[in-house]
C-alpha atoms as a PDB file:
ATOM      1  CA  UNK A   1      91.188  90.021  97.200  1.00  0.00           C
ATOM      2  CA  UNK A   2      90.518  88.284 100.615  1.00  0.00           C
ATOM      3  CA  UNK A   3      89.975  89.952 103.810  1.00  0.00           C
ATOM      4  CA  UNK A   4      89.779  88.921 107.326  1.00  0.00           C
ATOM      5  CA  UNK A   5      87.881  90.707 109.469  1.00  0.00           C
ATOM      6  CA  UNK A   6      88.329  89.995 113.224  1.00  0.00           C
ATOM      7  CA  UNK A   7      85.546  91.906 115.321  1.00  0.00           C
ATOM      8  CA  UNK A   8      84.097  90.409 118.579  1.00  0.00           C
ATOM      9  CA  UNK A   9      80.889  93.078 117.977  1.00  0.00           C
ATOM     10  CA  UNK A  10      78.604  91.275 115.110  1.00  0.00           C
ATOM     11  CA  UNK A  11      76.427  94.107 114.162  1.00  0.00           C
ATOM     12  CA  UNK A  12      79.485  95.899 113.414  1.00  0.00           C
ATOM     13  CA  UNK A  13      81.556  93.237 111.552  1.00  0.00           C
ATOM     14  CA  UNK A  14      78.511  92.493 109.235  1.00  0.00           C
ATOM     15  CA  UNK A  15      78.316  96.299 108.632  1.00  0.00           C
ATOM     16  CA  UNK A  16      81.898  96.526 108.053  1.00  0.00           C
ATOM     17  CA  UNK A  17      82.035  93.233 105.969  1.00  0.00           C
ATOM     18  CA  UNK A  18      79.457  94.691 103.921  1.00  0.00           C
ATOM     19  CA  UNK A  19      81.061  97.524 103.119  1.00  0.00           C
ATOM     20  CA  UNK A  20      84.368  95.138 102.058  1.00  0.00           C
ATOM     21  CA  UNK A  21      82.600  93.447 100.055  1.00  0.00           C
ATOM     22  CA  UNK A  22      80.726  96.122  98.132  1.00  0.00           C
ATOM     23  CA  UNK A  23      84.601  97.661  97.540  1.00  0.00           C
ATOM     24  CA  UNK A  24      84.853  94.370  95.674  1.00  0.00           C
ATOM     25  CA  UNK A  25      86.556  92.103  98.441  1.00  0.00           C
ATOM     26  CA  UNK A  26      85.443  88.677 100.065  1.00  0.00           C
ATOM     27  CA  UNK A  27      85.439  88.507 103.628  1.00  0.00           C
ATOM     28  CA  UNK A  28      85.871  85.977 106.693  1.00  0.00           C
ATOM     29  CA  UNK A  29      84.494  86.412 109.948  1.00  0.00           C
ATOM     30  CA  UNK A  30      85.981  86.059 113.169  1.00  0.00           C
ATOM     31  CA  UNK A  31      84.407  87.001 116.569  1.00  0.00           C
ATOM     32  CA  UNK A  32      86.976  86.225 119.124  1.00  0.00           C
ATOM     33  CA  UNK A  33      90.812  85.616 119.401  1.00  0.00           C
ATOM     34  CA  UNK A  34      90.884  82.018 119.254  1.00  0.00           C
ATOM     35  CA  UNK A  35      88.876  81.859 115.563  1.00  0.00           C
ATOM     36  CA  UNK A  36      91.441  84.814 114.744  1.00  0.00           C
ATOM     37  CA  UNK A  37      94.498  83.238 115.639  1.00  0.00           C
ATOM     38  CA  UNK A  38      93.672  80.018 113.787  1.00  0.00           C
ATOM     39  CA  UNK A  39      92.268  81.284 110.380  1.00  0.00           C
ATOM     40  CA  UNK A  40      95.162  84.094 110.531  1.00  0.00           C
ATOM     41  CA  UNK A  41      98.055  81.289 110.704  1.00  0.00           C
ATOM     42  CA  UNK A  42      96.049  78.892 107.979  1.00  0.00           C
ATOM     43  CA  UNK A  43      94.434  80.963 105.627  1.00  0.00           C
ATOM     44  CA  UNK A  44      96.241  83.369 102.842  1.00  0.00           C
ATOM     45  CA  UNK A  45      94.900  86.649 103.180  1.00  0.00           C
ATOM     46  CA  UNK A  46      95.392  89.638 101.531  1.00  0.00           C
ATOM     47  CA  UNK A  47      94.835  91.892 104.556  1.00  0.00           C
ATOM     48  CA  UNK A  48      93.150  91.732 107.873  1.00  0.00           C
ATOM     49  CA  UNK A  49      91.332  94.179 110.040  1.00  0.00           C
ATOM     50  CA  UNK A  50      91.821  93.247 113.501  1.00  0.00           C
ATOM     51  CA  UNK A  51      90.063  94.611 116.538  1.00  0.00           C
ATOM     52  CA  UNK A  52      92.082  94.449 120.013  1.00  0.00           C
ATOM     53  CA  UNK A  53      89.551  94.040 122.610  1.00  0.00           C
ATOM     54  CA  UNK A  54      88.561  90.180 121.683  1.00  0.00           C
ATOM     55  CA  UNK A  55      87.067  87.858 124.183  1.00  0.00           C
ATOM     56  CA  UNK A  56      89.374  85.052 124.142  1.00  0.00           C
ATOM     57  CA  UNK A  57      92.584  86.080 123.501  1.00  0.00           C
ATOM     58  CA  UNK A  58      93.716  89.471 122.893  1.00  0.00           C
ATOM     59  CA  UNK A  59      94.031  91.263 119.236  1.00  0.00           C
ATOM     60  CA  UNK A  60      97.939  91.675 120.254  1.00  0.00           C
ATOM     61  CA  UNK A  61      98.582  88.472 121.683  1.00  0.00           C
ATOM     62  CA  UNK A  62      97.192  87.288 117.969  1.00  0.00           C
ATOM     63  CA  UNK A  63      99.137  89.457 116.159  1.00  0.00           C
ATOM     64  CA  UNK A  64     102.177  88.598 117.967  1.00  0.00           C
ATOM     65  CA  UNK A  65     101.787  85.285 117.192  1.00  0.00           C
ATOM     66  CA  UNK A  66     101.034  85.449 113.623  1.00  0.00           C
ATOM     67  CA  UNK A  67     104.232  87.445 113.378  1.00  0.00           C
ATOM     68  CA  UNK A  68     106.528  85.199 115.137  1.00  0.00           C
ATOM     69  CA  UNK A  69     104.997  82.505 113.538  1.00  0.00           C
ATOM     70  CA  UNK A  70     105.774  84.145 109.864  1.00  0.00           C
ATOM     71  CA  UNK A  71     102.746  85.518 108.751  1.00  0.00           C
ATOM     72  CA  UNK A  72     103.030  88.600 107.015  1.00  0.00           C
ATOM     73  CA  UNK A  73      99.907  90.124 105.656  1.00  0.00           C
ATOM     74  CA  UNK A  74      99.213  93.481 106.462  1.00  0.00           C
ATOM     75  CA  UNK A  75      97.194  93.903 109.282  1.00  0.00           C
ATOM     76  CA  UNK A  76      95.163  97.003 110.080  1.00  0.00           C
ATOM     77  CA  UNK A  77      94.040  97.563 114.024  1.00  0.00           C
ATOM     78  CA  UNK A  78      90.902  98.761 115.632  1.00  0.00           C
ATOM     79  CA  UNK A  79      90.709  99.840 118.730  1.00  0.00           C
ATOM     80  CA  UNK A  80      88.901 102.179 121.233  1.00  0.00           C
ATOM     81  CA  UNK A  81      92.378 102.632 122.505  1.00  0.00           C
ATOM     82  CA  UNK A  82      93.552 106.320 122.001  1.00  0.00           C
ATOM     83  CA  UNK A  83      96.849 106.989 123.787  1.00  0.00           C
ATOM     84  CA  UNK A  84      99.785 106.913 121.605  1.00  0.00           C
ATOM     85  CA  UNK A  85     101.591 104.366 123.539  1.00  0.00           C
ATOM     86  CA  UNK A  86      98.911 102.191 122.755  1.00  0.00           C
ATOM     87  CA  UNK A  87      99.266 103.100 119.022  1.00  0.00           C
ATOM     88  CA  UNK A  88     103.303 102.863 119.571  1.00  0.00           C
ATOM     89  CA  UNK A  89     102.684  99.423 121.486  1.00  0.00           C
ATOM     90  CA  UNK A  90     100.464  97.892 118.315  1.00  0.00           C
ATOM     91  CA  UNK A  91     102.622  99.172 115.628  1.00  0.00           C
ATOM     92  CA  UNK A  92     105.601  97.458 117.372  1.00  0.00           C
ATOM     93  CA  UNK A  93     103.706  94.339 117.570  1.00  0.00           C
ATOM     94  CA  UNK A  94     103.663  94.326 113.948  1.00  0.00           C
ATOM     95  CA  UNK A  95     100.396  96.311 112.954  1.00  0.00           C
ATOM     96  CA  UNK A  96     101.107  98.083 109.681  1.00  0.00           C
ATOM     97  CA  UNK A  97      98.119 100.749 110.424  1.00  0.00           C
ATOM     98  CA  UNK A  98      95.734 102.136 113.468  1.00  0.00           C
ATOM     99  CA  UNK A  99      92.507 102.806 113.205  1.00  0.00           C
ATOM    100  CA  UNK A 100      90.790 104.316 116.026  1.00  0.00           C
ATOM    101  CA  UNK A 101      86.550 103.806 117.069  1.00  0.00           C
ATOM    102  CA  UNK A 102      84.712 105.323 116.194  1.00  0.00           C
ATOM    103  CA  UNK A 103      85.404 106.202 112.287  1.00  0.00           C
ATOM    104  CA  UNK A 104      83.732 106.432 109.268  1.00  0.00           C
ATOM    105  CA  UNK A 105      83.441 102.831 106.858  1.00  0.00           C
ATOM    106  CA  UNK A 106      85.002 104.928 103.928  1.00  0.00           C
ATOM    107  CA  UNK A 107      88.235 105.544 106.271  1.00  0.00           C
ATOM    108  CA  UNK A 108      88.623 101.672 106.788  1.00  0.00           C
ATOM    109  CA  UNK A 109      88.439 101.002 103.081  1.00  0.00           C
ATOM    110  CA  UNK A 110      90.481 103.725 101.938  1.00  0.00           C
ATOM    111  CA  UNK A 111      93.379 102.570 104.506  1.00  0.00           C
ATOM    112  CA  UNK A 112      92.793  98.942 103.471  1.00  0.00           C
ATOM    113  CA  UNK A 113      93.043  99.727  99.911  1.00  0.00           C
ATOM    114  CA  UNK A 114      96.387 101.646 100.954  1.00  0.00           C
ATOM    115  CA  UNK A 115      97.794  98.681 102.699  1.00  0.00           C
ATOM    116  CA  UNK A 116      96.934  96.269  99.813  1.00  0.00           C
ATOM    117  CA  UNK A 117      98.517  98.565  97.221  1.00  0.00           C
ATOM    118  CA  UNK A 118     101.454  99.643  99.679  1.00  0.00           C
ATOM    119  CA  UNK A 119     103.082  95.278 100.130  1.00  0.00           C
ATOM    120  CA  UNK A 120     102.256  94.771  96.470  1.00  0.00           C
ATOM    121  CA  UNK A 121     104.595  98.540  96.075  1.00  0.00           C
ATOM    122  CA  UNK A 122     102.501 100.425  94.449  1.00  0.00           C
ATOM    123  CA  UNK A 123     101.987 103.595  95.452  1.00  0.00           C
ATOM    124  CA  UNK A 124      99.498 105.172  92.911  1.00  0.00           C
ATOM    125  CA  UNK A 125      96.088 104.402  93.445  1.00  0.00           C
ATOM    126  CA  UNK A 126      95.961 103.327  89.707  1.00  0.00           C
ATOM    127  CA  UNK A 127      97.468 100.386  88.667  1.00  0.00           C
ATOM    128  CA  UNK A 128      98.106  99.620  84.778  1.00  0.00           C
ATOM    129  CA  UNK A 129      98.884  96.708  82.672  1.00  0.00           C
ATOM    130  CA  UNK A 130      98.660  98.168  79.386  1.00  0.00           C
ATOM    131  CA  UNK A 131      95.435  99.587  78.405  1.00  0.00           C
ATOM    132  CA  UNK A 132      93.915  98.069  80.988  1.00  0.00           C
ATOM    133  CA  UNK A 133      93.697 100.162  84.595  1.00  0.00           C
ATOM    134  CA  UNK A 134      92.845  98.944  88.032  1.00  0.00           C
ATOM    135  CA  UNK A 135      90.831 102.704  89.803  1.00  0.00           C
ATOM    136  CA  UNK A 136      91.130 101.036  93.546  1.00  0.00           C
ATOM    137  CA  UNK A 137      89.562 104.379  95.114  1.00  0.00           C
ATOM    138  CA  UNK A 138      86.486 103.491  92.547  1.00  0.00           C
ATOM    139  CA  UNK A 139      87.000  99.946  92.793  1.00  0.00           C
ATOM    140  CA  UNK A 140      86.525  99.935  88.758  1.00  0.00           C
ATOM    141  CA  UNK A 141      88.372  98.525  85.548  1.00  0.00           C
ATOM    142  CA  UNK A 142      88.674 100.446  82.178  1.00  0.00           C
ATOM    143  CA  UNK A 143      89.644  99.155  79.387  1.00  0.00           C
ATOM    144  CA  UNK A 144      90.853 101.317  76.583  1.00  0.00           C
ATOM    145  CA  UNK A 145      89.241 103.998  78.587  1.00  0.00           C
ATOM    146  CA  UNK A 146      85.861 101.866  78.975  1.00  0.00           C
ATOM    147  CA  UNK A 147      84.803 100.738  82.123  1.00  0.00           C
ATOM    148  CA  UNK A 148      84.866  96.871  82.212  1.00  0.00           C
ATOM    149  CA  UNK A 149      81.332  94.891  83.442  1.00  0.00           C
ATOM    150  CA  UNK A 150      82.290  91.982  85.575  1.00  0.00           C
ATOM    151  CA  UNK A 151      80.798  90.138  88.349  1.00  0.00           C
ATOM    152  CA  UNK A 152      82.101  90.126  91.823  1.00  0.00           C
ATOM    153  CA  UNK A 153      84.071  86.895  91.218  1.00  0.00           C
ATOM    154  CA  UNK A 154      85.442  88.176  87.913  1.00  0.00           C
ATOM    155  CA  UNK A 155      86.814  91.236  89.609  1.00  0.00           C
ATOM    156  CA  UNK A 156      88.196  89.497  92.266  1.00  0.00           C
ATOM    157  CA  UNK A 157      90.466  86.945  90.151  1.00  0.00           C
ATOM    158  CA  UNK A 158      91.663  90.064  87.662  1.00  0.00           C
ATOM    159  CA  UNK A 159      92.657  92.382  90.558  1.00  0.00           C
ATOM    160  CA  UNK A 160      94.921  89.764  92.375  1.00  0.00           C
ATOM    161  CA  UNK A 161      96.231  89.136  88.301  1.00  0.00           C
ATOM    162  CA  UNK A 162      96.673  92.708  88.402  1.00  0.00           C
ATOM    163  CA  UNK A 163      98.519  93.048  91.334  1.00  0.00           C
ATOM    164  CA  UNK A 164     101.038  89.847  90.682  1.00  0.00           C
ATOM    165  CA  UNK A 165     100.881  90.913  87.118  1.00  0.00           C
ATOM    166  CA  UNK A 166     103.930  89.192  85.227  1.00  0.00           C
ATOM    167  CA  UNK A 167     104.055  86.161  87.711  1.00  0.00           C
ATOM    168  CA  UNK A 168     102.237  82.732  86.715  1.00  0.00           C
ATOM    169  CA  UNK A 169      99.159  82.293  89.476  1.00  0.00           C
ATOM    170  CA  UNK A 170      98.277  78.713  89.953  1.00  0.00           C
ATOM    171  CA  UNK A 171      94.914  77.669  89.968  1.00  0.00           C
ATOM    172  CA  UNK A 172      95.091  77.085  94.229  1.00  0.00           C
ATOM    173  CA  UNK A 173      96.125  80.416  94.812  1.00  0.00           C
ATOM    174  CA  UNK A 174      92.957  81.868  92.814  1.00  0.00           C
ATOM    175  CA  UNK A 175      91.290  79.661  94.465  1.00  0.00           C
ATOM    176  CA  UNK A 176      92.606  80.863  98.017  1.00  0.00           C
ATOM    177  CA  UNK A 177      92.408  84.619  97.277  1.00  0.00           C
ATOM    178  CA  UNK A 178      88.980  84.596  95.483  1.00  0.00           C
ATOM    179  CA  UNK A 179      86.619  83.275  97.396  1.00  0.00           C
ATOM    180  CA  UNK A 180      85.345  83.493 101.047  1.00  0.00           C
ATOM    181  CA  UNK A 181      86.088  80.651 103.425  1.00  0.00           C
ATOM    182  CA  UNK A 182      82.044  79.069 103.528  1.00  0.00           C
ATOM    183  CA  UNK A 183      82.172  79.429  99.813  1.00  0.00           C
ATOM    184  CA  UNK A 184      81.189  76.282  98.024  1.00  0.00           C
ATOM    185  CA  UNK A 185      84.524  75.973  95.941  1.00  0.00           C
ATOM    186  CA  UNK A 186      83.545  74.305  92.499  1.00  0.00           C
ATOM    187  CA  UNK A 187      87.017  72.929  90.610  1.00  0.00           C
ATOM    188  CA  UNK A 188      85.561  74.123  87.452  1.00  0.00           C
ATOM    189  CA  UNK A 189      84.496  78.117  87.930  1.00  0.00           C
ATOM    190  CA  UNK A 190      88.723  79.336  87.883  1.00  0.00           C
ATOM    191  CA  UNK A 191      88.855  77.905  83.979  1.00  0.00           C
ATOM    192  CA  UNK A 192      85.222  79.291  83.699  1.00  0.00           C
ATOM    193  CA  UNK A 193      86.157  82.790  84.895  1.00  0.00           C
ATOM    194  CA  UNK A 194      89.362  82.966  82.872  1.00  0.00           C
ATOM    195  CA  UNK A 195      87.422  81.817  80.031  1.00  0.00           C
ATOM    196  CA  UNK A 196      85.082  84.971  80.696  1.00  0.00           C
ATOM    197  CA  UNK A 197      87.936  87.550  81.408  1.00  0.00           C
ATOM    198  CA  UNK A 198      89.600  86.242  77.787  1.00  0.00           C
ATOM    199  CA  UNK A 199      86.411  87.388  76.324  1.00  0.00           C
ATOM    200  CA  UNK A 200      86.031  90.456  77.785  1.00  0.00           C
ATOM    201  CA  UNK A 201      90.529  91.360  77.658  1.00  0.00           C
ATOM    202  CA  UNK A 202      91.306  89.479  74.601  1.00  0.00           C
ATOM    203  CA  UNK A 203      92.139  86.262  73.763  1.00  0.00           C
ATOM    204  CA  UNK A 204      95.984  87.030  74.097  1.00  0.00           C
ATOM    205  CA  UNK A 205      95.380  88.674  77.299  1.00  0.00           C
ATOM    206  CA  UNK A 206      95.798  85.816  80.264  1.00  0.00           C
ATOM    207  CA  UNK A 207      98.407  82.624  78.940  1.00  0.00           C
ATOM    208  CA  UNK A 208      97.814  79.135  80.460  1.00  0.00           C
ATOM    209  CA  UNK A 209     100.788  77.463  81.726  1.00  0.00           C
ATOM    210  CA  UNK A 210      99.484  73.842  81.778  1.00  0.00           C
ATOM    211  CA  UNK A 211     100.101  72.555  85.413  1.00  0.00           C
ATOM    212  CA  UNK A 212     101.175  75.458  86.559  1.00  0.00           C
ATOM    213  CA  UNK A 213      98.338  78.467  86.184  1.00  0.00           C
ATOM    214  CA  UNK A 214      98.329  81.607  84.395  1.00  0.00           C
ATOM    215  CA  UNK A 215      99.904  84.478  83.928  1.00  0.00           C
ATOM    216  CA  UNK A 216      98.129  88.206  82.874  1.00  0.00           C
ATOM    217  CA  UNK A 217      99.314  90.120  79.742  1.00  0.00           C
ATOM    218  CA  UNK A 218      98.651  93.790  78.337  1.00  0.00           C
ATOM    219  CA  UNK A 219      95.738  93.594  76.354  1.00  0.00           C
ATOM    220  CA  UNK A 220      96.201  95.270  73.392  1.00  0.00           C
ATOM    221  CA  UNK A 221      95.528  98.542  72.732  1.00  0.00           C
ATOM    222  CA  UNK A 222      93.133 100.203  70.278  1.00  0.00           C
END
């Protein structure tokens, strides 16, 4: 899952990004509304946290134009703005959550994993495909009741599967949604980490659609 994280204060993005990605996410950086704006109408993420007070341009001026241009991610605000108009004002801009400075790092996850589950509609904080579960409060997969060891990557690529599970995924999108923006894409680690989450699932468990990606199966069950 791929996050974009729009804060113009660096000690506290790289804080924050670490947190996002020790909950399993990659993360871009932006430090001012013009980056924001750009990577926001270009890039596909899965959810972006978006402080208002940006050098620039404004946090709402960017999220009004990502809306009327199209873009629909969710988008979670941070603000030292308090006053519910101010809350009323970003929510009407197209904000699908507030989040007022300070607050605790476990608060922005848990409201980011809520957004992420919330457009994909589901509202438990476990998601299944057969056997296999997807804990997003743990950040953790079980299979058969045993707790899956991947690496970052491989967790990455099965959680989008697990959210779009039943829909073929070409290899771009992985591509897109697994890895952060400086990442040095290699063509060849998507058939390498589907190679590795067949071993670990099941053979059965992801089919290849030749030119047009895969698709994620129940595994079976023991």
């Amino acid at each position: 899952m791929r996050t974009l994280l729009v804060e113009d204060d660096r000690e506290l993005a790289q804080q924050l990004g670490g947190c996002l990605r020790g909950a399993g996410y990659a993360v871009d950086f932006a430090y001012d509304g013009r980056d924001a704006e750009h990577l926001g109408a270009t890039e596909p993420y899965d959810a972006v946290v978006l402080d208002l007070g940006l050098p620039l341009v404004d946090g709402l001026t960017v999220l009004n134009r990502w809306r009327n241009a199209g873009r629909t991610m969710p988008v979670l605000i941070l603000t030292a703005r308090v006053t519910w108009r101010d809350k009323v004002t970003g929510l009407r801009a197209g904000a699908d959550d507030y989040l007022a400075k300070p607050f605790e790092p476990e608060e922005l996850l848990a409201r980011i994993e809520a957004l992420t589950r919330r457009v994909h509609g589901h509202a438990d904080t476990t998601i299944s495909c057969g056997p296999l579960t997807l804990d997003t409060t743990l950040n953790q997969f079980k299979l058969n009741g045993e707790v899956l060891d991947l690496t970052a990557l491989e967790y990455r690529m099965l959680a989008h599967m697990v959210y779009r599970q039943g829909r073929v995924i070409s290899k771009s999108e992985l591509t897109e949604h697994i890895y952060e923006q400086d990442f040095d894409r290699d063509s060849n680690v998507i058939e390498v980490l589907i190679n590795r989450l067949r071993k670990k699932l099941g053979a059965e468990s992801i089919k290849t659609y030749r030119g047009r990606g895969y698709e994620l199966r129940a595994p079976e069950a023991l």
